[in-house]
PDB file of N, CA and C in Angstrom:
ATOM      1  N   UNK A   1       3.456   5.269  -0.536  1.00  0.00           N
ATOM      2  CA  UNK A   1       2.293   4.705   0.128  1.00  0.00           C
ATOM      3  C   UNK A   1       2.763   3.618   1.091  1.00  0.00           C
ATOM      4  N   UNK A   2       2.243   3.754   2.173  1.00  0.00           N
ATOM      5  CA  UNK A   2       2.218   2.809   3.279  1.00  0.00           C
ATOM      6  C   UNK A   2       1.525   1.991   3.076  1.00  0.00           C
ATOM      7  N   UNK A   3       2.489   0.094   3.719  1.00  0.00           N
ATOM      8  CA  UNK A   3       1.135  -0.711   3.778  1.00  0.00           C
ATOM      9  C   UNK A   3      -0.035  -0.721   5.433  1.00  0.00           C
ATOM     10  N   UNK A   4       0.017  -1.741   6.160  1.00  0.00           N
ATOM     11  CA  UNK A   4      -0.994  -2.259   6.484  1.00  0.00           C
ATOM     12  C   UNK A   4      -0.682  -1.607   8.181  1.00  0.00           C
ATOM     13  N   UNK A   5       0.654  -2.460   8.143  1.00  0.00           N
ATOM     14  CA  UNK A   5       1.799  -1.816   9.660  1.00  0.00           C
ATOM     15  C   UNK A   5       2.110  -0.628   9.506  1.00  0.00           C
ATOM     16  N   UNK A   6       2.460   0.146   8.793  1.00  0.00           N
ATOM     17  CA  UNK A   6       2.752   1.809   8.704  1.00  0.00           C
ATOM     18  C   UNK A   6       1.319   2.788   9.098  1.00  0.00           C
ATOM     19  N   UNK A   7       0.329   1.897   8.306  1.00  0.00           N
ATOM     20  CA  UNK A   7      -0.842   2.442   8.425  1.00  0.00           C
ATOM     21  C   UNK A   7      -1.793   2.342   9.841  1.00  0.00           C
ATOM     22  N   UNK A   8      -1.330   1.464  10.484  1.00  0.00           N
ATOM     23  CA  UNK A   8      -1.076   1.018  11.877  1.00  0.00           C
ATOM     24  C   UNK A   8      -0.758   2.183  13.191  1.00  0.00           C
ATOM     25  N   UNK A   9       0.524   2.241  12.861  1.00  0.00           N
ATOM     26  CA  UNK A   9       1.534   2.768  13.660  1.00  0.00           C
ATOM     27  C   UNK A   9       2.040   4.406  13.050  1.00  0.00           C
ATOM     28  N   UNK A  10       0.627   5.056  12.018  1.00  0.00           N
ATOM     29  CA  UNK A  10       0.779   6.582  11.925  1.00  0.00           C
ATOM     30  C   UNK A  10       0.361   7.192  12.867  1.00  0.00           C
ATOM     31  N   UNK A  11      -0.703   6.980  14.220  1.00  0.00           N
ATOM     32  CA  UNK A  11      -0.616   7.922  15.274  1.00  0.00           C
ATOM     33  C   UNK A  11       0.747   8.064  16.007  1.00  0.00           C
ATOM     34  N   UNK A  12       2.189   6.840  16.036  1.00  0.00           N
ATOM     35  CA  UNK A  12       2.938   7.185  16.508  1.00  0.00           C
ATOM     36  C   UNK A  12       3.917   7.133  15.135  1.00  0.00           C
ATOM     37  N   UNK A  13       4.251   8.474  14.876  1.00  0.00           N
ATOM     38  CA  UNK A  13       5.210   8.967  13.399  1.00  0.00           C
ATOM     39  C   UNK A  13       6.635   8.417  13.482  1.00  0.00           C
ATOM     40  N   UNK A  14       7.211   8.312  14.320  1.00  0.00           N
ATOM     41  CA  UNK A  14       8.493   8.090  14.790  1.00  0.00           C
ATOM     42  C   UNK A  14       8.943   6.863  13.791  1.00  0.00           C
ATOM     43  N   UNK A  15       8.138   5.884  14.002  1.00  0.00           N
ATOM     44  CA  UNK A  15       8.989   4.274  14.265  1.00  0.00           C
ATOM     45  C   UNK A  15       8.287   3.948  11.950  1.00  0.00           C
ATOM     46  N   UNK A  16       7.193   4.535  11.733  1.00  0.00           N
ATOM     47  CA  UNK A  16       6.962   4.492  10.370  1.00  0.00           C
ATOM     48  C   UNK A  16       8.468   4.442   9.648  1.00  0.00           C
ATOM     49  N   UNK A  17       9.080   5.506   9.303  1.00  0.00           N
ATOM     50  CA  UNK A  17       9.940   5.165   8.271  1.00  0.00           C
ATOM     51  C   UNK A  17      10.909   4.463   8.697  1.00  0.00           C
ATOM     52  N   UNK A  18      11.137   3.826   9.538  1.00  0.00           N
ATOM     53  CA  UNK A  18      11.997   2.371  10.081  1.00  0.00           C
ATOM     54  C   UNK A  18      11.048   1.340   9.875  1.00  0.00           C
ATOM     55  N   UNK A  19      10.013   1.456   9.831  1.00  0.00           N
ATOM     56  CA  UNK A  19       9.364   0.040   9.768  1.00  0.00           C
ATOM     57  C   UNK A  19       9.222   0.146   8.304  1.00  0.00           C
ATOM     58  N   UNK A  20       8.884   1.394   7.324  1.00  0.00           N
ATOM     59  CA  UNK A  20       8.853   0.672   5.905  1.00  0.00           C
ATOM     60  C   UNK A  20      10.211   0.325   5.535  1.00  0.00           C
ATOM     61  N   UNK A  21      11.391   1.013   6.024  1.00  0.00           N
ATOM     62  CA  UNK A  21      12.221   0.400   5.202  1.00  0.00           C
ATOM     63  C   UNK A  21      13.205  -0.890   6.113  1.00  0.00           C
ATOM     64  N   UNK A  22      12.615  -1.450   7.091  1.00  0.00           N
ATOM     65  CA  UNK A  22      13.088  -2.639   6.979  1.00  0.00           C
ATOM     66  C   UNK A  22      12.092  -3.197   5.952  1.00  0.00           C
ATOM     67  N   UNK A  23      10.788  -3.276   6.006  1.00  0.00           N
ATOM     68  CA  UNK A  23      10.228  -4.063   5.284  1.00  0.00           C
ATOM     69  C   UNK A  23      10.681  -4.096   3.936  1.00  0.00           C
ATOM     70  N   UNK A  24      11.032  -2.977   3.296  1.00  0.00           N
ATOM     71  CA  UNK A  24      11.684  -3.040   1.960  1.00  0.00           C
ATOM     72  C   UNK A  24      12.702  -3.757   1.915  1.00  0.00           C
ATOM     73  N   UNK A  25      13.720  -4.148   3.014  1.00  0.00           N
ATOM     74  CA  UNK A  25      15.074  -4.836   2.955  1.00  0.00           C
ATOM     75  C   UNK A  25      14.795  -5.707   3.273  1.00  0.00           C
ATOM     76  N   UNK A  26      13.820  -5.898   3.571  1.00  0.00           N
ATOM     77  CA  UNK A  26      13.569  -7.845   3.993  1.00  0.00           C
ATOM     78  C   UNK A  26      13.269  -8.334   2.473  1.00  0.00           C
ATOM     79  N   UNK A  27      12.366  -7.561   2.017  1.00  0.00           N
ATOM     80  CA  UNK A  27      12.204  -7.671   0.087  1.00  0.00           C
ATOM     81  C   UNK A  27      12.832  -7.994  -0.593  1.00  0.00           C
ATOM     82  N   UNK A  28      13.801  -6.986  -0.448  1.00  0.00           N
ATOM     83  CA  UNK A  28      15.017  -6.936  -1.413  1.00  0.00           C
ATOM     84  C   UNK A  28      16.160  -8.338  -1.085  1.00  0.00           C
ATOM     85  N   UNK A  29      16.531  -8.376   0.268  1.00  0.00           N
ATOM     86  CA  UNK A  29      16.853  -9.795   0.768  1.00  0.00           C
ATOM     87  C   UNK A  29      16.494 -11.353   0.314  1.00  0.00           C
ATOM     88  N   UNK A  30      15.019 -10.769   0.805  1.00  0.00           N
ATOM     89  CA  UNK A  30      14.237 -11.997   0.249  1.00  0.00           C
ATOM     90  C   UNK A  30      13.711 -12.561  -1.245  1.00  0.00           C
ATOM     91  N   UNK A  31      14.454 -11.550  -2.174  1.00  0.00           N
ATOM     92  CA  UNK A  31      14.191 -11.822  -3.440  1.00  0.00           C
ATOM     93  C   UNK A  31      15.718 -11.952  -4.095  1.00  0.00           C
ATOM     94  N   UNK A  32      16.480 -11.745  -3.261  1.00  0.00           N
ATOM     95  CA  UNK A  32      17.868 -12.523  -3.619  1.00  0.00           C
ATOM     96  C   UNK A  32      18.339 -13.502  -3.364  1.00  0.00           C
ATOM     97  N   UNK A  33      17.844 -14.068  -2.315  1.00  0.00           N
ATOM     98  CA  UNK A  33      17.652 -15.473  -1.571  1.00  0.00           C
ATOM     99  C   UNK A  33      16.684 -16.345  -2.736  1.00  0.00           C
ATOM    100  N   UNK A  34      15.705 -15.991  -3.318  1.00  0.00           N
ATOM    101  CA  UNK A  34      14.869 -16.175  -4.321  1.00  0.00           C
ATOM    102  C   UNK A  34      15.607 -16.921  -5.666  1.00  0.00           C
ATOM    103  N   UNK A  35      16.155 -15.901  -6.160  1.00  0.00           N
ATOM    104  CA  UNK A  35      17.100 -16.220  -7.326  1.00  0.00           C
ATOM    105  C   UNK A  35      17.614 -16.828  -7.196  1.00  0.00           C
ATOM    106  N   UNK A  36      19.137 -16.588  -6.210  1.00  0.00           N
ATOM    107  CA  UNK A  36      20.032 -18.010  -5.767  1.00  0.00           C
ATOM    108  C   UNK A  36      19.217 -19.731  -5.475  1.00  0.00           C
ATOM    109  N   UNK A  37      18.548 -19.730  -4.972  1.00  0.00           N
ATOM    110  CA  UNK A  37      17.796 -20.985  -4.654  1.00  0.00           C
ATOM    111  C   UNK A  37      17.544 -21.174  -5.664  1.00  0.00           C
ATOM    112  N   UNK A  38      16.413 -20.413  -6.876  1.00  0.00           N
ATOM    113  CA  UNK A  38      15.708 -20.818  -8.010  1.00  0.00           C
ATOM    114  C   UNK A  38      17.165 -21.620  -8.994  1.00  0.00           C
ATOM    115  N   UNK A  39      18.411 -20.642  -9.073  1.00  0.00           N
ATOM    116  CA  UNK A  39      19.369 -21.056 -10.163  1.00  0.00           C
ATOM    117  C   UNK A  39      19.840 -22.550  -9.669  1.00  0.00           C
ATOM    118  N   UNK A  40      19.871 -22.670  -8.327  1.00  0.00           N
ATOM    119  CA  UNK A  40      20.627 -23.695  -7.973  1.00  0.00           C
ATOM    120  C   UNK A  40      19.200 -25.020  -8.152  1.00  0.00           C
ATOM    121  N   UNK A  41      18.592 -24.654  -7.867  1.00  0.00           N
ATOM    122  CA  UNK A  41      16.763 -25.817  -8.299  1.00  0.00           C
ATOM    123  C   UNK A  41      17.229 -25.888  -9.487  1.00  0.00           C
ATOM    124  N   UNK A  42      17.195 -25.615 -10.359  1.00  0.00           N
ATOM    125  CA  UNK A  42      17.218 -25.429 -11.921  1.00  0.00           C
ATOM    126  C   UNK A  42      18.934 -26.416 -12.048  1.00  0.00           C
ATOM    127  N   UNK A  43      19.941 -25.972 -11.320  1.00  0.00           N
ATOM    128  CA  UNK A  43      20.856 -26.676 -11.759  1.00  0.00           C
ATOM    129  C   UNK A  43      20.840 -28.144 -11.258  1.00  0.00           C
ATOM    130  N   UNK A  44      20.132 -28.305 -10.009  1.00  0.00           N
ATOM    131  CA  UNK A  44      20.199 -29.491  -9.591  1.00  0.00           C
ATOM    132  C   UNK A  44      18.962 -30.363 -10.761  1.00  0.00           C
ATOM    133  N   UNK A  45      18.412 -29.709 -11.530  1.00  0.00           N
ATOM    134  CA  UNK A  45      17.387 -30.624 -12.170  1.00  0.00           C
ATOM    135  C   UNK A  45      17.522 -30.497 -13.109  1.00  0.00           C
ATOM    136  N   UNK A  46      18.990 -30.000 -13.900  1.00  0.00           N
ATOM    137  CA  UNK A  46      19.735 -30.162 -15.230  1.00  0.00           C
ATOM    138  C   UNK A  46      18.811 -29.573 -16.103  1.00  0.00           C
ATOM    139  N   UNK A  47      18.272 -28.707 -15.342  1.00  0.00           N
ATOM    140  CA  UNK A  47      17.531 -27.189 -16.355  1.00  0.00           C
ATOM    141  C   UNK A  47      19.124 -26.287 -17.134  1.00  0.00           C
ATOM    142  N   UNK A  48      19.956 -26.241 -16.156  1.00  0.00           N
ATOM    143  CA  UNK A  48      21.129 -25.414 -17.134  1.00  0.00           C
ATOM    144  C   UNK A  48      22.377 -25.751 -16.148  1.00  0.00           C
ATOM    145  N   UNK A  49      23.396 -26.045 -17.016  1.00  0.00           N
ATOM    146  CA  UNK A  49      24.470 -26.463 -16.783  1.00  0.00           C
ATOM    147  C   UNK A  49      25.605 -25.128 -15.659  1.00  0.00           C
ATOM    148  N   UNK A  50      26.298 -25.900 -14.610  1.00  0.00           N
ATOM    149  CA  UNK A  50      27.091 -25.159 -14.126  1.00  0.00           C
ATOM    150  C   UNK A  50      27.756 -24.067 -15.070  1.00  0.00           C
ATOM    151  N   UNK A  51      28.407 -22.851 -14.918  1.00  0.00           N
ATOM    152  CA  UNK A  51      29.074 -21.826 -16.023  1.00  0.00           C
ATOM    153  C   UNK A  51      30.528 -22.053 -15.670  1.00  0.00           C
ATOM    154  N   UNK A  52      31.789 -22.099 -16.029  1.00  0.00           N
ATOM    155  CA  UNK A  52      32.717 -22.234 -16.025  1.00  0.00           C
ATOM    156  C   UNK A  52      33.146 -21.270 -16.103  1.00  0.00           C
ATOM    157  N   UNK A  53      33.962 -21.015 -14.632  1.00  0.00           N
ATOM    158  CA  UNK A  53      34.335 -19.154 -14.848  1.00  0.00           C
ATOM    159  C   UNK A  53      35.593 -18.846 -14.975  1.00  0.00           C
ATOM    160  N   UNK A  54      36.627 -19.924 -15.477  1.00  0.00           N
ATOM    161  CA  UNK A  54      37.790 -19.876 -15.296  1.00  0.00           C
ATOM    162  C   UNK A  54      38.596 -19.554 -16.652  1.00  0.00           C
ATOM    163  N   UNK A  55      37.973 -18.030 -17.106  1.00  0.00           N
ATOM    164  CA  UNK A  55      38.305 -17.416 -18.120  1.00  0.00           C
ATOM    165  C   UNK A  55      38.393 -17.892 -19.429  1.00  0.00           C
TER     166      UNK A  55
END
């Protein structure tokens, strides 16, 4: 299912499945950008301690 812009831009078929799947990779991007920020919020406010990765 298409959202709002796909649903838009179905009289011209072409440019649809490029436009949903950037929008999906902006998602997926933007919810990894998400996490990283959230862990590092959380570490800066001594919610959980740095991990020590040095085996």
């Amino acid at each position: 299912m298409y959202g709002i812009i796909c649903s838009t831009l179905v009289f011209v078929l072409q440019p649809v499945p490029i436009v949903h799947g950037t929008i999906v990779a902006a998602a997926v991007i933007n919810e990894f950008i998400a996490v990283i920020a959230e862990k590092k919020g959380f570490e800066l406010a001594g919610e959980i301690k740095k991990q020590d990765n040095r085996g």
